[in-house]
Protein backbone atom coordinates (compact mmCIF):
# COMPACT_ATOMS: atom_id res chain seq x y z
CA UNK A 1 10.71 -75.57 67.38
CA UNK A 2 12.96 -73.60 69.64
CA UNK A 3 10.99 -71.53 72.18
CA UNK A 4 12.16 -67.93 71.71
CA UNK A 5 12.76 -67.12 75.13
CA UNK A 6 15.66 -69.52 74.67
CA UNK A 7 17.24 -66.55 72.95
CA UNK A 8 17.88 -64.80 76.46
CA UNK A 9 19.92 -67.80 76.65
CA UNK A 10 23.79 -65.95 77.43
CA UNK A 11 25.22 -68.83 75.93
CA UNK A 12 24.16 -68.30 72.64
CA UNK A 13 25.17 -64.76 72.54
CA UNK A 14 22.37 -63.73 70.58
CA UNK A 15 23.30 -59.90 71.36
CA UNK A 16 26.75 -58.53 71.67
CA UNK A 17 28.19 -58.05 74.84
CA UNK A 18 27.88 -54.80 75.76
CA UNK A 19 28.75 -53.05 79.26
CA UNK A 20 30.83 -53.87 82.54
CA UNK A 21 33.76 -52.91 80.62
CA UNK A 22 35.26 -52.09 83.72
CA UNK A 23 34.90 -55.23 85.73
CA UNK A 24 36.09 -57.03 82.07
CA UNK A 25 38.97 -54.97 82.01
CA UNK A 26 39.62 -55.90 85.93
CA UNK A 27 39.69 -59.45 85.14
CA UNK A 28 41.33 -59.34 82.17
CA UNK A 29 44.26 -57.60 84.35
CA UNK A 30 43.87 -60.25 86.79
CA UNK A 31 44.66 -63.47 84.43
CA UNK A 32 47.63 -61.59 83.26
CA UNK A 33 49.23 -59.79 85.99
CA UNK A 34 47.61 -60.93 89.30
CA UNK A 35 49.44 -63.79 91.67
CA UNK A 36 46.28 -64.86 93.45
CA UNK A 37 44.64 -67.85 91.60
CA UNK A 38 41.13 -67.40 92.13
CA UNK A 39 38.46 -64.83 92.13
CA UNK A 40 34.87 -64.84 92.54
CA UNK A 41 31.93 -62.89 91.01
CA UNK A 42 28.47 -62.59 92.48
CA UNK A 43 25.21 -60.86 91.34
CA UNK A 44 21.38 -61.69 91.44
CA UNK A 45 20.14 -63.43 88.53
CA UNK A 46 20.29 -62.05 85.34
CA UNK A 47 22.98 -59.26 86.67
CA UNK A 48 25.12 -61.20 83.72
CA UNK A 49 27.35 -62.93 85.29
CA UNK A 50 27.90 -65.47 83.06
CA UNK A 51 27.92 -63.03 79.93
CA UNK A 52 31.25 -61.89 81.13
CA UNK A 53 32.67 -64.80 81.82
CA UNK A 54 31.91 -65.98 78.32
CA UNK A 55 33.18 -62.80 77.06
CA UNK A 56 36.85 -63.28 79.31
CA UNK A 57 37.03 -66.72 78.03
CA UNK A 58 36.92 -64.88 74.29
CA UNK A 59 39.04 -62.48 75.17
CA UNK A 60 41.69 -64.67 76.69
CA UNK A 61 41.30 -67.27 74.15
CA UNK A 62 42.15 -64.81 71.82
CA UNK A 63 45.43 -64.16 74.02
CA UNK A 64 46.49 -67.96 73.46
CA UNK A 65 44.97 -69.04 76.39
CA UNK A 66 43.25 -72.52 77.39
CA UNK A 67 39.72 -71.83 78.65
CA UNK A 68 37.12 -73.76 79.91
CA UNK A 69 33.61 -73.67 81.28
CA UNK A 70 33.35 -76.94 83.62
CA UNK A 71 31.00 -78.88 83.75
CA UNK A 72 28.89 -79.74 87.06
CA UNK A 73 30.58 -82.75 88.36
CA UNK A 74 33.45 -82.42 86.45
CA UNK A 75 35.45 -80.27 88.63
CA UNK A 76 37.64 -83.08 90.35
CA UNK A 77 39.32 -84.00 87.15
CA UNK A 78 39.44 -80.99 85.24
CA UNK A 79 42.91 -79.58 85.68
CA UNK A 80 44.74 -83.12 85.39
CA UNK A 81 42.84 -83.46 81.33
CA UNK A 82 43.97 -80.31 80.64
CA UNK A 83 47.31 -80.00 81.92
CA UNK A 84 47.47 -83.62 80.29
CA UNK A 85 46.60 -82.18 76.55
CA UNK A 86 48.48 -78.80 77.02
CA UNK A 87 51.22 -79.35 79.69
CA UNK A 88 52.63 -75.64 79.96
CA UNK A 89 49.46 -74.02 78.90
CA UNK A 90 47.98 -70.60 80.81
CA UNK A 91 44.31 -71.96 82.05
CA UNK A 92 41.19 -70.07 82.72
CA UNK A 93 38.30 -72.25 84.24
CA UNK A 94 35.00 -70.73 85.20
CA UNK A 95 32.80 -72.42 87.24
CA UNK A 96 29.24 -70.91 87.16
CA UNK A 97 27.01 -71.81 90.13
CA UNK A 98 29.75 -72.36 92.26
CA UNK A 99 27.55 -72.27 95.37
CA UNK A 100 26.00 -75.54 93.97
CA UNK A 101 29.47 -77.34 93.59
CA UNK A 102 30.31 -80.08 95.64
CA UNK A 103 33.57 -80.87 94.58
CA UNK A 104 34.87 -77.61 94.12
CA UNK A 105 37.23 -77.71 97.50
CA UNK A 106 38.74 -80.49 95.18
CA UNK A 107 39.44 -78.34 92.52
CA UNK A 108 40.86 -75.73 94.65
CA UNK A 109 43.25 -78.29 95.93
CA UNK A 110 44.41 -79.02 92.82
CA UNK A 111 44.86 -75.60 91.37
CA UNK A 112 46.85 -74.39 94.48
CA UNK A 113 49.62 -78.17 93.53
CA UNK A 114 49.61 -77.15 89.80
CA UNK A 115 52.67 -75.49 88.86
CA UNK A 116 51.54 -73.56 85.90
CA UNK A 117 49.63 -70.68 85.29
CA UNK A 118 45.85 -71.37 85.93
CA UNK A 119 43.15 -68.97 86.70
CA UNK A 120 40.01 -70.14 87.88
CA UNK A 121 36.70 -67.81 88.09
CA UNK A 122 33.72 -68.09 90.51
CA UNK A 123 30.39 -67.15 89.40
CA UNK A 124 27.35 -66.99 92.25
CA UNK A 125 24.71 -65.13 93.87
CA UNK A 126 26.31 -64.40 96.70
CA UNK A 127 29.34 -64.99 99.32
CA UNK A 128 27.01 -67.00 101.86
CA UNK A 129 27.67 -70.14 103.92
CA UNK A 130 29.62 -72.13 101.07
CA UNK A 131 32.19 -69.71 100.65
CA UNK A 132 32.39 -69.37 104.55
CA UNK A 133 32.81 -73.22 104.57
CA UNK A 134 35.98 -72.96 102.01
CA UNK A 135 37.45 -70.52 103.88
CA UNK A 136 37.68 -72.63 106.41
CA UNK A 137 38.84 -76.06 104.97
CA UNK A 138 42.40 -77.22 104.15
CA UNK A 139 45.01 -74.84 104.57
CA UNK A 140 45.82 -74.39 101.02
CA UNK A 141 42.14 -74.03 100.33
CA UNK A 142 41.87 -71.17 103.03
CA UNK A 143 44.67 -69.18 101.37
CA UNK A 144 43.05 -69.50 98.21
CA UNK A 145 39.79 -67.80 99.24
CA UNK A 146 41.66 -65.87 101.28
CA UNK A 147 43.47 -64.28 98.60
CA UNK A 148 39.97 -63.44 96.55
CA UNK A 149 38.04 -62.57 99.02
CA UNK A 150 40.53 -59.06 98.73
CA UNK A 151 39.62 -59.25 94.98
CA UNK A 152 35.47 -60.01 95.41
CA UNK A 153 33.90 -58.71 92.40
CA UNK A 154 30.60 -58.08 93.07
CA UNK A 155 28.05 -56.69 90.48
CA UNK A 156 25.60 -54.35 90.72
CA UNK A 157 21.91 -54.95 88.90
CA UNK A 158 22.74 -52.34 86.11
CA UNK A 159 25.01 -53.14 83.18
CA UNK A 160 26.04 -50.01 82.51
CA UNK A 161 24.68 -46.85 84.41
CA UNK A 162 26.16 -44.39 82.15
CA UNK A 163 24.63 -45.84 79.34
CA UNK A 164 20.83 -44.75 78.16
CA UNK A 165 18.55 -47.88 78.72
CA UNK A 166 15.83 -47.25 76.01
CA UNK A 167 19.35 -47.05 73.67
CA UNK A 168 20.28 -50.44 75.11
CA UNK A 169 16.80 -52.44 74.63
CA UNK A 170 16.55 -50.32 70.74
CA UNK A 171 19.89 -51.82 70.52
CA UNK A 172 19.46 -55.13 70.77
CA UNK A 173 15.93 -55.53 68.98
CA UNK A 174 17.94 -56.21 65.43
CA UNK A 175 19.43 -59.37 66.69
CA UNK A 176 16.80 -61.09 68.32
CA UNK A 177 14.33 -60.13 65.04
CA UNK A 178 17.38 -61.64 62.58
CA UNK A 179 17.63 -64.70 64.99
CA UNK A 180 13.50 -65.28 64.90
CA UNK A 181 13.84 -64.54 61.15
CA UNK A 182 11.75 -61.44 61.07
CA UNK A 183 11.89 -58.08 60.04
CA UNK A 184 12.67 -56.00 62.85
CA UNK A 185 10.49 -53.36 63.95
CA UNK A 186 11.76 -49.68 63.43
CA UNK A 187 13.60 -48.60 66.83
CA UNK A 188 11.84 -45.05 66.88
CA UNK A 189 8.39 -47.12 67.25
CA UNK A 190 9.87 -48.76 69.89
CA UNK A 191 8.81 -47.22 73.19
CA UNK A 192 10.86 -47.92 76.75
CA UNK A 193 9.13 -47.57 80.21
CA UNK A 194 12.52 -47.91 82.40
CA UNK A 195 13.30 -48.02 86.37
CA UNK A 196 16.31 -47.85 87.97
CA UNK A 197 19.26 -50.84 87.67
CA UNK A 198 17.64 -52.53 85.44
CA UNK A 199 19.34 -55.93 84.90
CA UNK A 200 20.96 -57.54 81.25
CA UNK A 201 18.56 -59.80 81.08
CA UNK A 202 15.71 -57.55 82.17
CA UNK A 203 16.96 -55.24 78.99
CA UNK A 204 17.61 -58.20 76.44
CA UNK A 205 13.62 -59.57 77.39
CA UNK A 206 12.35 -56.10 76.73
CA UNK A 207 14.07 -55.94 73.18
CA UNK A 208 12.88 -59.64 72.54
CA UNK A 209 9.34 -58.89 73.60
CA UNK A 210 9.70 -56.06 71.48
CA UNK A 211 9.98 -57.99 68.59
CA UNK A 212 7.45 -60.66 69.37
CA UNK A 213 4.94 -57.74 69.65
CA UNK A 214 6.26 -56.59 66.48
CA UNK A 215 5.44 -59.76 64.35
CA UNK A 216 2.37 -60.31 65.47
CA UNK A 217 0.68 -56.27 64.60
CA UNK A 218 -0.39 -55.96 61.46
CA UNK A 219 0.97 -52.97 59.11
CA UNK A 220 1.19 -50.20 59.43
CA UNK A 221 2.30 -51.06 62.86
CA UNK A 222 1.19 -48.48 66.18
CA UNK A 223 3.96 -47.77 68.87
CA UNK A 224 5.37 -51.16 70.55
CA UNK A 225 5.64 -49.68 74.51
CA UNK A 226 7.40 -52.15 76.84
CA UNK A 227 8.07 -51.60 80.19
CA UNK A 228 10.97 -53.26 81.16
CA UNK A 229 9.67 -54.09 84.36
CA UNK A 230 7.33 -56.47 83.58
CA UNK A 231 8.92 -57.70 80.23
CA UNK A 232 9.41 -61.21 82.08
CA UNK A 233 5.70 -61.55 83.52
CA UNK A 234 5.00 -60.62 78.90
CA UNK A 235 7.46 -62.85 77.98
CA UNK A 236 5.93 -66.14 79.89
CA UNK A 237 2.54 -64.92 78.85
């Protein structure tokens, strides 16, 4: 049986995407309009980086674009198989852990030959020593980073500081009770002890933990409190 913190999982999508409709709109612009070939986003974990990558690669798929998510150790060959099944094709490829990547000065090689249109998306923690070290490889490499490193995305720990986060966490708790196959506790009982830039996956825990809480008080069912601050420490308990 699938553990349910799997559902946290931004993969799977379990919740909507929701938030950083600015930095979406920002790379959205950039696929389209921009001449520099690659950007990079950083954030702690669970900031969501990979959440809006996913939710680019929807919305430029939806635009007739070719997008891919590639794999660790596939980055040498990735351009050549899909320039070889869609020759003229505009390409989006994220790479997600990009600090980890030891090919990826390969990659970059070959996106700055191709003669197409091809984005290609950095996702990591930070700008630290192994973007320092592509900055200063091959020359086509070092304009490359060059390039992005005008266009750095960085994102802060809150998904959307306008936005209420007990609303966000109440939010979410209907998806992750229809995904355990539950009922889903009413939101009003649901009450949200919040701090300051609290991250997606910090929220999306709460909601789940939430639920779990839920399903296991009997009827009629007291107040769920969660405290979004220690949802993760709940969750592994």
């Amino acid at each position: 049986r699938r553990s349910s913190d799997l559902l946290l999982d931004p993969a799977l999508g379990v919740v909507p995407f929701i938030g950083r409709e600015n930095e979406l709109g920002e790379l959205r612009a950039w696929c389209l309009e921009s001449k520099g070939r690659l950007r990079l986003v950083s954030g702690g974990g669970g900031t969501g980086k990979t959440r809006l990558a996913l939710k680019l690669s929807e919305v430029m798929s939806a635009l007739g674009w070719r997008t891919v998510l590639v794999s660790e150790g596939m980055e040498l060959g990735v351009l050549a198989r899909e320039r070889a099944v869609a020759v003229d094709a505009r390409l989006l490829l994220v790479v997600d852990y990009a600090e980890t990547r030891m090919d990826l000065n390969g990659l970059l090689e070959a996106v700055a030959r191709d003669s197409g249109w091809v984005r290609v998306l950095l996702l990591a923690r930070q700008a630290g020593e192994w973007w320092e070290r592509l900055a200063a490889g091959t020359g086509v490499v070092r304009d490359l980073v060059a390039e992005a490193n005008r266009q750095h995305l960085p994102l802060a720990d809150a998904v959307a500081p306008e936005l209420d986060t007990a609303a966000l966490v109440q939010a979410a708790v209907p998806f992750f009770a229809r995904s355990l196959g539950v009922p889903p506790p009413d939101p009003e009982g649901i009450l949200v002890v919040s701090h300051a830039g609290e991250r997606v996956l910090d929220l999306h825990a709460a909601a789940l933990v939430a639920v779990l809480t839920a399903r296991e008080t009997a009827e009629p069912r007291p107040p769920v409190r969660v405290d979004v601050g220690m949802v993760l420490e709940d969750l592994l308990g």
